[in-house]
PDB file of N, CA and C in Angstrom:
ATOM      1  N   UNK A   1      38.021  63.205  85.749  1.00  0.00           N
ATOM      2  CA  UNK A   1      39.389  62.733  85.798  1.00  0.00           C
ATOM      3  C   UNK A   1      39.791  62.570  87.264  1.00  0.00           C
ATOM      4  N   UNK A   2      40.072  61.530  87.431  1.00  0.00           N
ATOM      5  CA  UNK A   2      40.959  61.383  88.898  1.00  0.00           C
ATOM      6  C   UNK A   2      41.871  61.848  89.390  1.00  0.00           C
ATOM      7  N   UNK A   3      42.250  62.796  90.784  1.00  0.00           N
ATOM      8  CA  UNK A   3      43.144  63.394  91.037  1.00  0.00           C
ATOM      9  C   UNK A   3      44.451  62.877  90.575  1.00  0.00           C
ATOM     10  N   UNK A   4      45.663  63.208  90.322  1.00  0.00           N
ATOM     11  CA  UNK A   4      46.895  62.466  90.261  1.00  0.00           C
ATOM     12  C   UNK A   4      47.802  62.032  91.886  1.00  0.00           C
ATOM     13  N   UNK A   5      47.490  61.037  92.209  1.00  0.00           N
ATOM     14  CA  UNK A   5      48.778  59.829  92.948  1.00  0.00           C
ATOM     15  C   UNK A   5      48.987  58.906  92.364  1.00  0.00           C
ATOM     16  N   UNK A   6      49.691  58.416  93.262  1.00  0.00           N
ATOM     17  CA  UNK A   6      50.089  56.970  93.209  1.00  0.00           C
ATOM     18  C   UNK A   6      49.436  56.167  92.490  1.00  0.00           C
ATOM     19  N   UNK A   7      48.264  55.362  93.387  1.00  0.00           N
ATOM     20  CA  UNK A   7      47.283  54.384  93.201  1.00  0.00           C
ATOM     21  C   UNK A   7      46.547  54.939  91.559  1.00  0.00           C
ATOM     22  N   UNK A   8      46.402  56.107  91.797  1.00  0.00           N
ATOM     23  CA  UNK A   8      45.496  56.491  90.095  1.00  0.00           C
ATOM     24  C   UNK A   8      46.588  56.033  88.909  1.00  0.00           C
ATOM     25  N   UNK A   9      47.246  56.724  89.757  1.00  0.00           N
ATOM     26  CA  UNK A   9      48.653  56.788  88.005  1.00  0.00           C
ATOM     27  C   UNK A   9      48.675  55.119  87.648  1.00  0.00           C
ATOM     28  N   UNK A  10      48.348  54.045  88.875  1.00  0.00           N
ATOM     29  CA  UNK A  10      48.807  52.674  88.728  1.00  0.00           C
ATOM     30  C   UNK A  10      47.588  51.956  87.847  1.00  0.00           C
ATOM     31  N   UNK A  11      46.761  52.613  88.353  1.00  0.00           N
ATOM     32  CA  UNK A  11      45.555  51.988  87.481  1.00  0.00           C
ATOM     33  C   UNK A  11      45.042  52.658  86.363  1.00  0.00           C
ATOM     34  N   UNK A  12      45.286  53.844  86.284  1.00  0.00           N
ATOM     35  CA  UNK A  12      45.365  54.122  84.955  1.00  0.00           C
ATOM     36  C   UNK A  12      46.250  53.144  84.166  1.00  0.00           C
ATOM     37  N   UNK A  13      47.425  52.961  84.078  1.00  0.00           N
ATOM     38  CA  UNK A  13      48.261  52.441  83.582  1.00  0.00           C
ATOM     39  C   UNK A  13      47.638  51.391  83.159  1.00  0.00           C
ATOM     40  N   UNK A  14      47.306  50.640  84.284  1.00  0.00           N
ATOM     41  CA  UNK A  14      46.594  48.760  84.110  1.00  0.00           C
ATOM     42  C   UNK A  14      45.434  48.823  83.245  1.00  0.00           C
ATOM     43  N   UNK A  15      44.652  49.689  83.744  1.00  0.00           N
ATOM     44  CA  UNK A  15      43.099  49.469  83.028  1.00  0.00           C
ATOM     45  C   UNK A  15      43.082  50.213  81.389  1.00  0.00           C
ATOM     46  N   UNK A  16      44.606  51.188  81.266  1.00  0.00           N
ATOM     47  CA  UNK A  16      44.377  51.768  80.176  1.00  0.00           C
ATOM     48  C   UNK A  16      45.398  51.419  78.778  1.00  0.00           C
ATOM     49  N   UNK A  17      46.580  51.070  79.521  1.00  0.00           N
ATOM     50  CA  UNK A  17      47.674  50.926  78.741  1.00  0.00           C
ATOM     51  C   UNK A  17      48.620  49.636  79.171  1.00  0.00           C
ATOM     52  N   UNK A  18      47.851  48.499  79.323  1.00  0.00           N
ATOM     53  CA  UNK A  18      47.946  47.325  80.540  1.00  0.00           C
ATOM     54  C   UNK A  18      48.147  46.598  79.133  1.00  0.00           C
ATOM     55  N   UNK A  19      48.189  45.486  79.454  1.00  0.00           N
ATOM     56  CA  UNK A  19      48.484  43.811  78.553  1.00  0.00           C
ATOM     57  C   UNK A  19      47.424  44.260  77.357  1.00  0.00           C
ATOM     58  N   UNK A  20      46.494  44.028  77.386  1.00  0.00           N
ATOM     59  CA  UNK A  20      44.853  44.741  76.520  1.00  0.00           C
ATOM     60  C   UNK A  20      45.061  46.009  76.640  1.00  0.00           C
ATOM     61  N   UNK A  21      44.956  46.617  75.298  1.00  0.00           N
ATOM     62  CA  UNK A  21      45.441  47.984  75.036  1.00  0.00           C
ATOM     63  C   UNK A  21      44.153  48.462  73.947  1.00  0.00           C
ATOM     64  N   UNK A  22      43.873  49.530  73.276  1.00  0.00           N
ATOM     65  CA  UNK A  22      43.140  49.866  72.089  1.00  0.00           C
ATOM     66  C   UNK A  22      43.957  51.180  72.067  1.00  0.00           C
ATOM     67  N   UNK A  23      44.169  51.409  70.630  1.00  0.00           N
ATOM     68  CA  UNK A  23      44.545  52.778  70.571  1.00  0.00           C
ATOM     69  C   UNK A  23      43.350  53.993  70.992  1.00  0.00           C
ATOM     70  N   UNK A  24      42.048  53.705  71.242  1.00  0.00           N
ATOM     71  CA  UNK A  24      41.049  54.304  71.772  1.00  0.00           C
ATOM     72  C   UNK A  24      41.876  54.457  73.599  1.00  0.00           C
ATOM     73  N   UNK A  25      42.148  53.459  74.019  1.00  0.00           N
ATOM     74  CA  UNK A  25      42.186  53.393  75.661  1.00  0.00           C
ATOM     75  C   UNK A  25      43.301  54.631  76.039  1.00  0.00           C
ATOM     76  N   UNK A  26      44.852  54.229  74.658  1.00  0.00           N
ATOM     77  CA  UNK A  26      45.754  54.433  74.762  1.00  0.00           C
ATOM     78  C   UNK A  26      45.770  56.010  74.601  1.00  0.00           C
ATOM     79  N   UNK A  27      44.925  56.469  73.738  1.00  0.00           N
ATOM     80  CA  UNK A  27      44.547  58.205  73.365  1.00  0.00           C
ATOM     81  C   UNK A  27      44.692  58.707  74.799  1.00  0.00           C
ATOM     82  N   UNK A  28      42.983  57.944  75.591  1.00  0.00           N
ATOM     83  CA  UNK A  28      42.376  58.585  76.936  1.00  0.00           C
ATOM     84  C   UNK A  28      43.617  58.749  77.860  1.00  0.00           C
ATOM     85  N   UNK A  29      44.649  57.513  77.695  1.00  0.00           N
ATOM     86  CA  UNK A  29      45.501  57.442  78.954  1.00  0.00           C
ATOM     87  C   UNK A  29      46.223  59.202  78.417  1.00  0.00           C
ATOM     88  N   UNK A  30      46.833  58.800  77.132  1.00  0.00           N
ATOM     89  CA  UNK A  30      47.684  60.127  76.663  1.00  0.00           C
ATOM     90  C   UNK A  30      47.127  61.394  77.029  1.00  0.00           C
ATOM     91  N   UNK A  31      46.138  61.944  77.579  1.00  0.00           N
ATOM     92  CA  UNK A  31      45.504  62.770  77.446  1.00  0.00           C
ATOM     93  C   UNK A  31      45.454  63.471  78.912  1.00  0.00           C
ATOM     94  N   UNK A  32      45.042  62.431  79.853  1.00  0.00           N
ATOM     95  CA  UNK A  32      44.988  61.938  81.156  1.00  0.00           C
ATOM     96  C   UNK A  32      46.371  62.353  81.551  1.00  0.00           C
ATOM     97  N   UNK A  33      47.468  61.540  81.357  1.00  0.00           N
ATOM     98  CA  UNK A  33      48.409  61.963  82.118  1.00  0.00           C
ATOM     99  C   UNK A  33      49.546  62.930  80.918  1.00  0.00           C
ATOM    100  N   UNK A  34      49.131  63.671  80.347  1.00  0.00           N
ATOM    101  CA  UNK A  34      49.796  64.678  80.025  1.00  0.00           C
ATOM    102  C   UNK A  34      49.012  66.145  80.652  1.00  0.00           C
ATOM    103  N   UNK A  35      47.653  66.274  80.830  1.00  0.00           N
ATOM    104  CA  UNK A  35      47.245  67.007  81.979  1.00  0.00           C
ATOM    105  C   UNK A  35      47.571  66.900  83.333  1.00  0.00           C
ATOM    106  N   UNK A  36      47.546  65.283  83.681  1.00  0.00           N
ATOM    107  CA  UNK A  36      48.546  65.635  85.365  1.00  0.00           C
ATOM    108  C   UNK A  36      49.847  65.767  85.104  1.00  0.00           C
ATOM    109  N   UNK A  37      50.926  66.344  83.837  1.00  0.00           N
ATOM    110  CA  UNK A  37      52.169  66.425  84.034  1.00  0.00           C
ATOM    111  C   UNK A  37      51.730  67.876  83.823  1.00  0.00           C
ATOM    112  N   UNK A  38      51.131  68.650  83.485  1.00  0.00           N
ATOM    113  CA  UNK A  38      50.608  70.138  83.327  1.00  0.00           C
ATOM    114  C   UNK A  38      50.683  70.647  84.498  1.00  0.00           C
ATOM    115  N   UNK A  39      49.719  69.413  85.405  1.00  0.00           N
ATOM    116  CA  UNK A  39      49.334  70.036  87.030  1.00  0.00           C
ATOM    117  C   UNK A  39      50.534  70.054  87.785  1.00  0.00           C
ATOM    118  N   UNK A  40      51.803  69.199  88.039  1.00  0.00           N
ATOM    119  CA  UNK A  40      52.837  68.960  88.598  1.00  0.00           C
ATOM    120  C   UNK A  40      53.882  70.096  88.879  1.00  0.00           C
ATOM    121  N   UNK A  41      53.442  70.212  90.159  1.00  0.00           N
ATOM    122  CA  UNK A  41      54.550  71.491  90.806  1.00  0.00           C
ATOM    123  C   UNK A  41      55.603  71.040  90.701  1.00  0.00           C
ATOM    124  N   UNK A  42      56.807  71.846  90.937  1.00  0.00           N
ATOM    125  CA  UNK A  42      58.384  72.061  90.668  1.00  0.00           C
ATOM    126  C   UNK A  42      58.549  70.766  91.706  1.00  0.00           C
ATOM    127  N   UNK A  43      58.910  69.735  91.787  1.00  0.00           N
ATOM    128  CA  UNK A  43      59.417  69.033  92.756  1.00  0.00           C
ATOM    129  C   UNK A  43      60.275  68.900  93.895  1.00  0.00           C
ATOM    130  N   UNK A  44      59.812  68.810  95.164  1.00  0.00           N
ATOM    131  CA  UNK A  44      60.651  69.250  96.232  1.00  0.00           C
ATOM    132  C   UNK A  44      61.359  68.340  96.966  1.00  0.00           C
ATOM    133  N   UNK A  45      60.721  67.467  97.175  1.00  0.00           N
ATOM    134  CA  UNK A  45      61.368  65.975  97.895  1.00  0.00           C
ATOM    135  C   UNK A  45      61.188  64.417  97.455  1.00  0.00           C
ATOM    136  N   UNK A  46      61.748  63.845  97.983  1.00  0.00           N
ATOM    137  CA  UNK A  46      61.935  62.395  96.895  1.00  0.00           C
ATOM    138  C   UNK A  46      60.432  61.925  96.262  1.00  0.00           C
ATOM    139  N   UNK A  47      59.538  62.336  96.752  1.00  0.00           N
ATOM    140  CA  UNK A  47      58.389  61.503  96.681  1.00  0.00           C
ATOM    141  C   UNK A  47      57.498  62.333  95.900  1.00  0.00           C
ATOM    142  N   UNK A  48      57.902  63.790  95.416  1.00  0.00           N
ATOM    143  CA  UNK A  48      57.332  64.633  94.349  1.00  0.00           C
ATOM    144  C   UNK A  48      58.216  64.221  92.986  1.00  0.00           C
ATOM    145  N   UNK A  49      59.817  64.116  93.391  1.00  0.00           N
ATOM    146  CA  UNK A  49      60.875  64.057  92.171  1.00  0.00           C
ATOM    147  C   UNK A  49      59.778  62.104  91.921  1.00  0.00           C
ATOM    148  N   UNK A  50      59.760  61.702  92.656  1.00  0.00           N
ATOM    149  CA  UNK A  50      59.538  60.176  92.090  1.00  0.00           C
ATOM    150  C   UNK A  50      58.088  60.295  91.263  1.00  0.00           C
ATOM    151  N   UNK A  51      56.939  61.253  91.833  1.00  0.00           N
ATOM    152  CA  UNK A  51      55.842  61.166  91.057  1.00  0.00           C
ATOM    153  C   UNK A  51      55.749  61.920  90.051  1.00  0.00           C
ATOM    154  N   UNK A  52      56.893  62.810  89.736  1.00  0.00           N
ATOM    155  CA  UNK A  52      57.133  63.174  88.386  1.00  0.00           C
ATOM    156  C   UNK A  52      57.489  62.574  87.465  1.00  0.00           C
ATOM    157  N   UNK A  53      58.861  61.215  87.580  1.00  0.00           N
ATOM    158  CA  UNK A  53      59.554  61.040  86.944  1.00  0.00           C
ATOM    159  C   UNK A  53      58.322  59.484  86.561  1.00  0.00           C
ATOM    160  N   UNK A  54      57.210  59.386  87.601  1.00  0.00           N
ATOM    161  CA  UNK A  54      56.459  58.237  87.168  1.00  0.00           C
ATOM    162  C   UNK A  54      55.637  58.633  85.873  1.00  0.00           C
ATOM    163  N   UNK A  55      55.374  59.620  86.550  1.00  0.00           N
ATOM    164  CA  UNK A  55      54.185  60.469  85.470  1.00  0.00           C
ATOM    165  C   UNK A  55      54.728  60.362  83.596  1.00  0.00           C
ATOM    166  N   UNK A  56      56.026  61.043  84.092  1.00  0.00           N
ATOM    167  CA  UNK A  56      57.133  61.177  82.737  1.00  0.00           C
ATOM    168  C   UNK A  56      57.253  59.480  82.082  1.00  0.00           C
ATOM    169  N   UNK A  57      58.064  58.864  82.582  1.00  0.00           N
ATOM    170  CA  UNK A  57      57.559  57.382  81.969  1.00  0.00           C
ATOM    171  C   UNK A  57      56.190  57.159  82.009  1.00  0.00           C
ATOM    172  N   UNK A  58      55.100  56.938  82.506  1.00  0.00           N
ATOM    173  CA  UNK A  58      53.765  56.652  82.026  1.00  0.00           C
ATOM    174  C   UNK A  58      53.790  57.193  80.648  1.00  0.00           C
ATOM    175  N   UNK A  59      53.838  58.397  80.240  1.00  0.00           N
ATOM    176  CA  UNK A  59      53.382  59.169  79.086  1.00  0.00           C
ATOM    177  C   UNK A  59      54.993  58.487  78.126  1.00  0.00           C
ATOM    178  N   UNK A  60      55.829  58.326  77.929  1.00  0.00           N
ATOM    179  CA  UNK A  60      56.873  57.832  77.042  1.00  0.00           C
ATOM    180  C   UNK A  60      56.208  56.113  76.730  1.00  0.00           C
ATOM    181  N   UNK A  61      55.926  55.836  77.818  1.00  0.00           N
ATOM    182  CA  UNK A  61      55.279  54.283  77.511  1.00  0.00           C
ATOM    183  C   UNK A  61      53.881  54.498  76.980  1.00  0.00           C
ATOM    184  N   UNK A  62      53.279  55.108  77.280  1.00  0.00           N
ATOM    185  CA  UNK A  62      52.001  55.016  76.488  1.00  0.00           C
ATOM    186  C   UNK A  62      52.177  56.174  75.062  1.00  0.00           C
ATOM    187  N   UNK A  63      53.220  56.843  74.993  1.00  0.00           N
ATOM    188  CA  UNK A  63      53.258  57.084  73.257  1.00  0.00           C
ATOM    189  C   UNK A  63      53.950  56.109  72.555  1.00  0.00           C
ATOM    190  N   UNK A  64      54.641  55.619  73.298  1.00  0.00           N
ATOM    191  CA  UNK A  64      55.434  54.737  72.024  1.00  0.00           C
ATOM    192  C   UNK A  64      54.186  53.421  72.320  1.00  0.00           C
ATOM    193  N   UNK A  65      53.774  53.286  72.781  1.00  0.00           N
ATOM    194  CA  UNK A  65      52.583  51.843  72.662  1.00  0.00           C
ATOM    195  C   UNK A  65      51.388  52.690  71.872  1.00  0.00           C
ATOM    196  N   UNK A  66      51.245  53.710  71.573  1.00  0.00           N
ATOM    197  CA  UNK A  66      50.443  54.369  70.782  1.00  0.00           C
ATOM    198  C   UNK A  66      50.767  54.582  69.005  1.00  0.00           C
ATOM    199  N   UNK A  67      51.909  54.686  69.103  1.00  0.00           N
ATOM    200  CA  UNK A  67      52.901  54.593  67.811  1.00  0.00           C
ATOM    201  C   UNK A  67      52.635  52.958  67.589  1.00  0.00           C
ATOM    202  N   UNK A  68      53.149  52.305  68.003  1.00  0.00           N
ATOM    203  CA  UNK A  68      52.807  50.793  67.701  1.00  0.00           C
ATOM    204  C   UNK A  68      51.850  50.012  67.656  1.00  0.00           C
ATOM    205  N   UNK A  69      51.306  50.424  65.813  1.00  0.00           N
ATOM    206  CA  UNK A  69      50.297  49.904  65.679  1.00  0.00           C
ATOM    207  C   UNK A  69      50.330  48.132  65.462  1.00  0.00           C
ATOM    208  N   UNK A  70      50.719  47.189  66.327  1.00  0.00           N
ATOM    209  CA  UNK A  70      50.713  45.968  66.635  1.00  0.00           C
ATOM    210  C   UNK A  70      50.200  45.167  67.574  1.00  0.00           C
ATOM    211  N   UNK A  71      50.282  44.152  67.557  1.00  0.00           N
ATOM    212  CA  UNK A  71      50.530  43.295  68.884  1.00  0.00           C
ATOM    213  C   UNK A  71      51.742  42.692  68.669  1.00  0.00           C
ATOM    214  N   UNK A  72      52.695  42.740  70.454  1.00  0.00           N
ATOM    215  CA  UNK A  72      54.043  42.082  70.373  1.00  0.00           C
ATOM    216  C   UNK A  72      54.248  41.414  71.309  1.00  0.00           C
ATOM    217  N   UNK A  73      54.885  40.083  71.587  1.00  0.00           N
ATOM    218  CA  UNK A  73      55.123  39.596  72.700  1.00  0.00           C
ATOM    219  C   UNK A  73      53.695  39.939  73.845  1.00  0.00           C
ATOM    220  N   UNK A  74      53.653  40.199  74.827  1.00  0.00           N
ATOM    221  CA  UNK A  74      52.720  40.194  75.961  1.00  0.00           C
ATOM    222  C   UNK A  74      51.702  41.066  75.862  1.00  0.00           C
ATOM    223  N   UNK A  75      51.954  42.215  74.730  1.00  0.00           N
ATOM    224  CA  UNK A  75      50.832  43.785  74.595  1.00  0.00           C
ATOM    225  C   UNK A  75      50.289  43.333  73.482  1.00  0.00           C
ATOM    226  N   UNK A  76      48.734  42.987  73.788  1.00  0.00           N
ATOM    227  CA  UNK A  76      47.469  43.020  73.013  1.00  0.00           C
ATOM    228  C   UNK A  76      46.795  44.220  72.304  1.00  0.00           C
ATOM    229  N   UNK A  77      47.276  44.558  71.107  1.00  0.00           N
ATOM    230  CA  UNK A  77      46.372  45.951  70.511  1.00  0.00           C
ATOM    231  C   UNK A  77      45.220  45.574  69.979  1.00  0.00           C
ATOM    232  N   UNK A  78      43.938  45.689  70.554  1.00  0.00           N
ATOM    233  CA  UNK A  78      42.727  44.778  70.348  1.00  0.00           C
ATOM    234  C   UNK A  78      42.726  45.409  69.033  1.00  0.00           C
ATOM    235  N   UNK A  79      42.787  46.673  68.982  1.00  0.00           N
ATOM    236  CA  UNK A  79      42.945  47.127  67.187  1.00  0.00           C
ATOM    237  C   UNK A  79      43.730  46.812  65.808  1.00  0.00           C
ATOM    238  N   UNK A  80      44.859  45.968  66.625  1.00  0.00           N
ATOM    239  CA  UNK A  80      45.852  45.646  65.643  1.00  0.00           C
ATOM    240  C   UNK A  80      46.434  44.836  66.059  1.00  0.00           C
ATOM    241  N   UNK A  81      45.152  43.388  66.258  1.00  0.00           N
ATOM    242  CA  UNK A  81      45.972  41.928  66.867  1.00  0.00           C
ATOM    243  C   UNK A  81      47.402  41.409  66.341  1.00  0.00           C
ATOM    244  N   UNK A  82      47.450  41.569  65.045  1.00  0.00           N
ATOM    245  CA  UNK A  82      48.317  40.904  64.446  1.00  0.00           C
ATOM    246  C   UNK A  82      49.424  41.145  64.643  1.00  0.00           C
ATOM    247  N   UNK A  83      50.989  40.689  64.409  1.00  0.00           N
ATOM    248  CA  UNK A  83      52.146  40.829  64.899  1.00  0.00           C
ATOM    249  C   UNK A  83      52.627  41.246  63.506  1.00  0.00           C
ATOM    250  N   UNK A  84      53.472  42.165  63.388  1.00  0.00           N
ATOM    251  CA  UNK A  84      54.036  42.866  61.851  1.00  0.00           C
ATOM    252  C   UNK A  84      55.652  43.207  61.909  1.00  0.00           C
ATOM    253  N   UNK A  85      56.219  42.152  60.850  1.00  0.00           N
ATOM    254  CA  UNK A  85      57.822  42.446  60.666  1.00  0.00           C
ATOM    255  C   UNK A  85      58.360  43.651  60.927  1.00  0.00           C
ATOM    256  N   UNK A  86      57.034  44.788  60.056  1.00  0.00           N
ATOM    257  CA  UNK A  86      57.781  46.235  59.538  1.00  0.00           C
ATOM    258  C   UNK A  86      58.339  46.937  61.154  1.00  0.00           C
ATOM    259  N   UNK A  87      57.477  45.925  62.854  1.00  0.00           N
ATOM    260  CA  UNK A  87      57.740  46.760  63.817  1.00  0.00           C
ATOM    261  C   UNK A  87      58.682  45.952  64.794  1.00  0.00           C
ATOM    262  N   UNK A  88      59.511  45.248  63.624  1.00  0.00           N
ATOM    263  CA  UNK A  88      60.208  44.360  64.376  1.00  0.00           C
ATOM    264  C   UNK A  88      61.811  45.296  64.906  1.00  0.00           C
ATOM    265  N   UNK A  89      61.490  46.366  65.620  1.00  0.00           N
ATOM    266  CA  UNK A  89      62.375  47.138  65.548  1.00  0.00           C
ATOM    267  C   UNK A  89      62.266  48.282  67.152  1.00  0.00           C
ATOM    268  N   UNK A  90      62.954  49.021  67.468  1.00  0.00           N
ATOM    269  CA  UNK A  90      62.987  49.999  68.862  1.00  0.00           C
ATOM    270  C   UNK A  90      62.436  51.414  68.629  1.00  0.00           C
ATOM    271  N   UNK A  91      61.434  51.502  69.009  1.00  0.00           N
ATOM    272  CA  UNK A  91      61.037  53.373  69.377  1.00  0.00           C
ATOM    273  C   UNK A  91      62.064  54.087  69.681  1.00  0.00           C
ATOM    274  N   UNK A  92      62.569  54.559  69.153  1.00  0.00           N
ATOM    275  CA  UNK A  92      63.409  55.618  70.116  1.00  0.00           C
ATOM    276  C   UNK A  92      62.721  56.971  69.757  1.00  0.00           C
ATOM    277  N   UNK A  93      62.875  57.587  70.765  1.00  0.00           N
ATOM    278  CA  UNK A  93      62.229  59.014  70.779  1.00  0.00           C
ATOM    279  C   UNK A  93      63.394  60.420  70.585  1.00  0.00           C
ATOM    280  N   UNK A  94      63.919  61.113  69.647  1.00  0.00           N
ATOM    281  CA  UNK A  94      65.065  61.671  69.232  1.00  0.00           C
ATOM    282  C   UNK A  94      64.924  62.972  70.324  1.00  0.00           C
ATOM    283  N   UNK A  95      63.705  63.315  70.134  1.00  0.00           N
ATOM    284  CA  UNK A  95      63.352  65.187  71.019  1.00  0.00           C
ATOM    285  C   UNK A  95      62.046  64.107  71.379  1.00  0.00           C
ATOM    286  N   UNK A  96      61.854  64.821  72.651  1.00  0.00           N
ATOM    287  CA  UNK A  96      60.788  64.314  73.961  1.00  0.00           C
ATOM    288  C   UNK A  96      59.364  64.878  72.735  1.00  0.00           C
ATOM    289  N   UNK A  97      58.030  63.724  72.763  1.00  0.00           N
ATOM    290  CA  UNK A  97      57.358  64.513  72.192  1.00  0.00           C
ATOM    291  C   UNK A  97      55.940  65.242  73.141  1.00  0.00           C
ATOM    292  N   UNK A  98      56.908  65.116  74.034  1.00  0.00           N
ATOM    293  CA  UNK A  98      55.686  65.798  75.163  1.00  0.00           C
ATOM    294  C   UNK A  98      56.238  67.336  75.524  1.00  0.00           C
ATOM    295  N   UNK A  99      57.351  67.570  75.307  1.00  0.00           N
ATOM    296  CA  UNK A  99      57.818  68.714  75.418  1.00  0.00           C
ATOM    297  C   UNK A  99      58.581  69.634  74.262  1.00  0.00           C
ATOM    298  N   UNK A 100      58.656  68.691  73.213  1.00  0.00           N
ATOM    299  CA  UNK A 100      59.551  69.058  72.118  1.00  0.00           C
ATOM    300  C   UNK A 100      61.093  69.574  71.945  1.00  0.00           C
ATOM    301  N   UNK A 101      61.699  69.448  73.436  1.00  0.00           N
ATOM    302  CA  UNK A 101      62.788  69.579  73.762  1.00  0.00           C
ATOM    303  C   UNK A 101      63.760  68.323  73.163  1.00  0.00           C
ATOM    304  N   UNK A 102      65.133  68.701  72.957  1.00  0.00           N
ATOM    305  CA  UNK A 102      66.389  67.826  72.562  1.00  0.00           C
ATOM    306  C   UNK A 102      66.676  67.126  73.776  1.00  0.00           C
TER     307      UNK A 102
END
């Protein structure tokens, strides 16, 4: 696994949870950066608060693109090319499911 910055978190993103997606890719990413939100010290200055709060969206975008078993507009699910009414609709996430908090 690649240390967590910047540049990793960016290409993870691209190469894993990018335009071409598989719910296989989308697992690894989930997995990946819910261990570097494990590793993430208390945040001290803008540029720790910012690689937290990247980290935190990475993982909200790659569960709800994990939940959506489709393809929509621009995101290719090589697993589930097809486009489906039933997800013609918004993720919302009620309690965080990375923390299980309200």
């Amino acid at each position: 696994m690649p240390p967590l910055n910047l540049p990793s978190l960016q290409s993870l993103m691209w190469d894993k949870v990018g335009i071409i997606r598989s719910g296989e890719s989308l697992a690894n990413a989930a997995g990946i950066l819910a261990t570097w939100q494990r590793s993430l010290s208390q945040p001290i200055d803008r540029q720790s608060y910012e690689l937290n709060n990247l980290v935190l969206c990475a993982r909200l975008v790659t569960e709800a693109a994990l939940l959506r078993e489709e393809s929509r507009g621009a995101h290719f699910r090589s697993d589930f090319p097809q486009t489906s009414s039933a997800w013609q609709r918004h993720i919302t996430f009620l309690s965080s499911p990375l923390t299980g908090e309200n």
